[in-house]
N, C-alpha and C. Protein backbone atom coordinates (compact mmCIF):
# COMPACT_ATOMS: atom_id res chain seq x y z
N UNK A 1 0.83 -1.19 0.00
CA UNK A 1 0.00 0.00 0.00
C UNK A 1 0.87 1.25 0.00
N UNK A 2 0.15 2.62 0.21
CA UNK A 2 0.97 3.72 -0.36
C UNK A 2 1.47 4.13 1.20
N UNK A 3 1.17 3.38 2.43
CA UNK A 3 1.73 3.50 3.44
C UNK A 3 3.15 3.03 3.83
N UNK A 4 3.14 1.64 3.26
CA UNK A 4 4.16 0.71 3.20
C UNK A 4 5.20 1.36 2.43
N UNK A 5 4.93 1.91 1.30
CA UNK A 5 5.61 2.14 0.45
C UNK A 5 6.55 3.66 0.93
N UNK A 6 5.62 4.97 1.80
CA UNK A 6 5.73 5.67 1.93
C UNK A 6 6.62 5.62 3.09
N UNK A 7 6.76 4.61 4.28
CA UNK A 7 7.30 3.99 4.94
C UNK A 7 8.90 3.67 5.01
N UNK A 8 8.85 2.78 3.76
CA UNK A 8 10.36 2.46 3.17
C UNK A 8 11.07 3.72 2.78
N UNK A 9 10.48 4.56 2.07
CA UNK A 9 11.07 5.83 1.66
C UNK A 9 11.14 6.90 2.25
N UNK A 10 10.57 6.72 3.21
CA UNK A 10 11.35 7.92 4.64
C UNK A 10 12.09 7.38 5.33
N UNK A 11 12.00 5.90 5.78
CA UNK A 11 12.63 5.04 6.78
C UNK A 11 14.21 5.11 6.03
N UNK A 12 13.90 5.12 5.19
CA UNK A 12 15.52 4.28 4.29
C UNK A 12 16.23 5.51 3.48
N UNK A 13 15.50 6.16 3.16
CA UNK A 13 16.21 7.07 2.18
C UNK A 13 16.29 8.54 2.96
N UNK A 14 15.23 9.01 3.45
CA UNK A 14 15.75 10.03 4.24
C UNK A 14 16.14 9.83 5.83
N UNK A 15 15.99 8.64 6.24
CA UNK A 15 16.21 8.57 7.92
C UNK A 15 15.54 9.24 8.38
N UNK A 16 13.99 9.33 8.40
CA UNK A 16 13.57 10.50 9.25
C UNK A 16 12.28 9.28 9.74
N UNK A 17 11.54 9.45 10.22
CA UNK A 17 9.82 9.02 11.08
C UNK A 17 9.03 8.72 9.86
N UNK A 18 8.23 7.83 9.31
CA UNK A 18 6.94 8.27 8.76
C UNK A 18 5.26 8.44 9.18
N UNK A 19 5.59 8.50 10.64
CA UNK A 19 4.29 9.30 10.62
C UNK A 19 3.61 10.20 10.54
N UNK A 20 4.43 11.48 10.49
CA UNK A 20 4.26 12.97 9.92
C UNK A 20 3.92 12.46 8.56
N UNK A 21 4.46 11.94 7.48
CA UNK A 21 4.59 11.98 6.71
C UNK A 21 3.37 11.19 6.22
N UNK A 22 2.47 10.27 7.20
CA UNK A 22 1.14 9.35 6.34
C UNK A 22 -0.07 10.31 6.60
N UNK A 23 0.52 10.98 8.19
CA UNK A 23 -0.85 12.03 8.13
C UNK A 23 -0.61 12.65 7.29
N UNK A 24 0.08 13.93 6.71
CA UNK A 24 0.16 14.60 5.97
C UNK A 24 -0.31 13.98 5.14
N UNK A 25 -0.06 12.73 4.49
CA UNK A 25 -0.79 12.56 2.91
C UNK A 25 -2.21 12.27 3.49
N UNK A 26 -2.65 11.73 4.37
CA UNK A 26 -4.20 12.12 4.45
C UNK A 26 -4.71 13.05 4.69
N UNK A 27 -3.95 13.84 5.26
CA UNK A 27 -4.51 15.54 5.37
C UNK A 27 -4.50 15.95 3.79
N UNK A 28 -3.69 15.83 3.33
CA UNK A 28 -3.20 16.30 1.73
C UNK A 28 -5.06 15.63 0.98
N UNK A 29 -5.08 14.20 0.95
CA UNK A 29 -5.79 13.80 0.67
C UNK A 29 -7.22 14.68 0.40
N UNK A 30 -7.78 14.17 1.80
CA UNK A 30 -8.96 14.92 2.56
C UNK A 30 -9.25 15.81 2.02
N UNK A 31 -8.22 16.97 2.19
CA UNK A 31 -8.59 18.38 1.92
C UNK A 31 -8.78 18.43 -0.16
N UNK A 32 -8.06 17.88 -0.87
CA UNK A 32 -7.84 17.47 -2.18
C UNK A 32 -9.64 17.14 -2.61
N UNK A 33 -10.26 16.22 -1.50
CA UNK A 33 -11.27 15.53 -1.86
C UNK A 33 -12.34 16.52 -1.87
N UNK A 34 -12.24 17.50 -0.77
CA UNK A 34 -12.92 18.51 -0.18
C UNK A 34 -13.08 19.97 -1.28
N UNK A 35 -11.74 20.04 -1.69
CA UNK A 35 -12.04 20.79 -2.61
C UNK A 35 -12.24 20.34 -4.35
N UNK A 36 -11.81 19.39 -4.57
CA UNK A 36 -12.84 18.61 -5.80
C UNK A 36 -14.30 19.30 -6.01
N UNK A 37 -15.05 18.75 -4.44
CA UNK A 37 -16.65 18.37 -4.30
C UNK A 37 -16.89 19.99 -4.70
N UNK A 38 -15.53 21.11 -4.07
CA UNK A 38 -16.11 22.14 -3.95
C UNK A 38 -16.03 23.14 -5.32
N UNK A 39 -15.17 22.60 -6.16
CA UNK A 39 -15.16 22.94 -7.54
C UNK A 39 -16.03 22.19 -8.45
N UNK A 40 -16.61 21.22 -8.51
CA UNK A 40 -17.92 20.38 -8.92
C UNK A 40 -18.91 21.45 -8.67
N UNK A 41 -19.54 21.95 -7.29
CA UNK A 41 -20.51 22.75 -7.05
C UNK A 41 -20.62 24.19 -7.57
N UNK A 42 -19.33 24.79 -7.61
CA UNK A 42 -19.75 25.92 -8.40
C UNK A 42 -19.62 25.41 -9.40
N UNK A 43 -18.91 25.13 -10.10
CA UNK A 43 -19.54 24.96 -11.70
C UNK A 43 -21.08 24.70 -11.97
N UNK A 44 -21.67 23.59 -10.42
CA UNK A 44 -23.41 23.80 -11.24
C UNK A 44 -23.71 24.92 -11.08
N UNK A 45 -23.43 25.65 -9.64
CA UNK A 45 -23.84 26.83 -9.39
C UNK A 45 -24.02 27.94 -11.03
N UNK A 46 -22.53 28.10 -12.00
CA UNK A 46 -22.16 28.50 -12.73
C UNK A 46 -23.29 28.23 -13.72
N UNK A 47 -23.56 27.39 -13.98
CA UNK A 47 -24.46 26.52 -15.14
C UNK A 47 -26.12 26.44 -14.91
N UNK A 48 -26.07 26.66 -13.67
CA UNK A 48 -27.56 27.28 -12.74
C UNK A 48 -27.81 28.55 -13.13
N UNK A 49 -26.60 29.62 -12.76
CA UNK A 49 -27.01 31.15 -13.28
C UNK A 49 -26.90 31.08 -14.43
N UNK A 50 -26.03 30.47 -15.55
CA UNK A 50 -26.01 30.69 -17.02
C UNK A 50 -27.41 30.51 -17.76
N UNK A 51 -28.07 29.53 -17.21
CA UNK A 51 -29.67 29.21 -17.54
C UNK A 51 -30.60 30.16 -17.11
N UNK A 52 -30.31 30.23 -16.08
CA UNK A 52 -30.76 32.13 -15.43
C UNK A 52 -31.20 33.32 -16.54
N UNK A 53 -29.70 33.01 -16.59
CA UNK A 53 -29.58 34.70 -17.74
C UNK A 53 -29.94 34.35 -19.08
N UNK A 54 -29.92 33.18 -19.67
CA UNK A 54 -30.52 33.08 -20.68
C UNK A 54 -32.10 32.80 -20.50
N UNK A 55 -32.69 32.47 -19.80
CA UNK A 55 -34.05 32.87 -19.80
C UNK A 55 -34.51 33.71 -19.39
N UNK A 56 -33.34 35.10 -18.91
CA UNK A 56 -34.15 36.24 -18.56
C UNK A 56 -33.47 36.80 -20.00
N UNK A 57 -32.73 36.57 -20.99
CA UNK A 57 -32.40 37.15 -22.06
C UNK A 57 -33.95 37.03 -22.89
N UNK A 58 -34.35 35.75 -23.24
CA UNK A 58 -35.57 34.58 -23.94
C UNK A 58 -36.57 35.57 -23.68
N UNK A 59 -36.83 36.37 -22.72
CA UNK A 59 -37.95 37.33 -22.24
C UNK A 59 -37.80 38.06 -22.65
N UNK A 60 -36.68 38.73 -22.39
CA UNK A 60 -36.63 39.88 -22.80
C UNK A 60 -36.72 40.14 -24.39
N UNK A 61 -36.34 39.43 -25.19
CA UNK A 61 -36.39 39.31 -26.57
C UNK A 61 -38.02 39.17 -27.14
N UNK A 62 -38.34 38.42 -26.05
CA UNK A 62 -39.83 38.08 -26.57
C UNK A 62 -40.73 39.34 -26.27
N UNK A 63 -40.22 40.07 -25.07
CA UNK A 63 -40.67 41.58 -24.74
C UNK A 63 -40.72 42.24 -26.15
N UNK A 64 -39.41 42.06 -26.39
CA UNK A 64 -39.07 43.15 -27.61
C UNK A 64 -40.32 43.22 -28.90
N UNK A 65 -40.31 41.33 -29.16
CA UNK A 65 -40.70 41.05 -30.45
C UNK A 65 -42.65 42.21 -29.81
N UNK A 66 -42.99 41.29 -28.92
CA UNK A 66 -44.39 42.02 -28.94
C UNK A 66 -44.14 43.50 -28.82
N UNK A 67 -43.76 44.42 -28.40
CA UNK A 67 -43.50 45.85 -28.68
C UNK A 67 -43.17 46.15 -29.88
N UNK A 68 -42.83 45.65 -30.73
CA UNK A 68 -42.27 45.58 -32.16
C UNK A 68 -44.01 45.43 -32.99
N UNK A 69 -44.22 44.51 -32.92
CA UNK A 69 -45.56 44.09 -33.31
C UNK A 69 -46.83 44.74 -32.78
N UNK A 70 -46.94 45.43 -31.97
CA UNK A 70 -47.63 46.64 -31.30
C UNK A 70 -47.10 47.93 -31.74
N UNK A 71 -46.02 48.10 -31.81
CA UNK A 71 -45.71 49.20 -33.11
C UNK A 71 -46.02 49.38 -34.67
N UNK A 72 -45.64 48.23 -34.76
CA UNK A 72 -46.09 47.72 -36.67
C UNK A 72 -47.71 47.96 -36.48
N UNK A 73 -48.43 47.23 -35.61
CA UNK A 73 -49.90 47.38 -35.76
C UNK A 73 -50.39 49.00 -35.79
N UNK A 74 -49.71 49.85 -35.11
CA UNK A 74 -49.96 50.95 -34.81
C UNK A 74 -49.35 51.86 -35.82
N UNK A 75 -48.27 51.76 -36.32
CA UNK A 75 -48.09 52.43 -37.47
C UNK A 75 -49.27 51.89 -38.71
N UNK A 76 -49.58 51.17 -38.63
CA UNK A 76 -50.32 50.47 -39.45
C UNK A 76 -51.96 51.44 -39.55
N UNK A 77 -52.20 51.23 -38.47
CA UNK A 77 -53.43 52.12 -38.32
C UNK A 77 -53.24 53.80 -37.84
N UNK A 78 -52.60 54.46 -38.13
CA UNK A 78 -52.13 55.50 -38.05
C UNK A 78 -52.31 56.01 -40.23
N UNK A 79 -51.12 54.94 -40.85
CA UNK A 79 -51.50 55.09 -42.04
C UNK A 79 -52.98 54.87 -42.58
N UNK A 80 -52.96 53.93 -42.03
CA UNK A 80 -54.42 53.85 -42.78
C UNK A 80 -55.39 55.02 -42.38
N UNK A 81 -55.28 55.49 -41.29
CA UNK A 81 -56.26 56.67 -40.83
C UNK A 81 -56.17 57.82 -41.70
N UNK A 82 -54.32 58.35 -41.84
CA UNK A 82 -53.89 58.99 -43.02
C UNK A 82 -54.39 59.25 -44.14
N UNK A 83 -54.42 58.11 -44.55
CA UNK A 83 -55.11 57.62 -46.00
C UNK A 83 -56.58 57.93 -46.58
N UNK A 84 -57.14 57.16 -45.17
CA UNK A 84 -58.86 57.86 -45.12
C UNK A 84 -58.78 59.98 -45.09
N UNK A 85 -57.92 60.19 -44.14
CA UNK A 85 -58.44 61.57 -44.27
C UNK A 85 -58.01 62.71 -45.46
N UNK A 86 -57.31 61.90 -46.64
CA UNK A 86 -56.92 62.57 -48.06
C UNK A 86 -57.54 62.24 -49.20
């Protein structure tokens, strides 16, 4: 295992303890795992507001089109009123 292994190579090559050295890689670990989960979540977060803003864009466009088409109708009958009074 990566204990055993981690073991031999402090024991033998640097002469020093390895138990600083197994916590640390589970601390290393842990925290590694911790922030994974926590870069996974904003990105939905990210992909949550991106859907956001494109359906408050989708509105707003669709705002537009009917104001557009409430204009056209209204220029529309404006000419034609024009028309009648010449």
């Amino acid at each position: 295992t990566a204990y055993e292994i981690m073991e031999d190579w402090m024991s033998k090559c640097l002469g020093k303890a390895h138990f600083t050295a197994c916590s640390d890689s589970d601390l290393y670990f842990k925290q590694k795992g911790k922030l994974d989960m926590m870069e996974t979540m904003m990105k939905e977060i990210e992909i949550r507001e991106k859907k956001r803003m494109a359906d408050r864009l989708e509105a707003k466009a669709e705002m537009a089109l009917i104001a557009a088409d409430k204009a056209e109708k209204l220029q529309n009958e404006i000419d034609t009123e024009a028309a009648k009074t010449e």
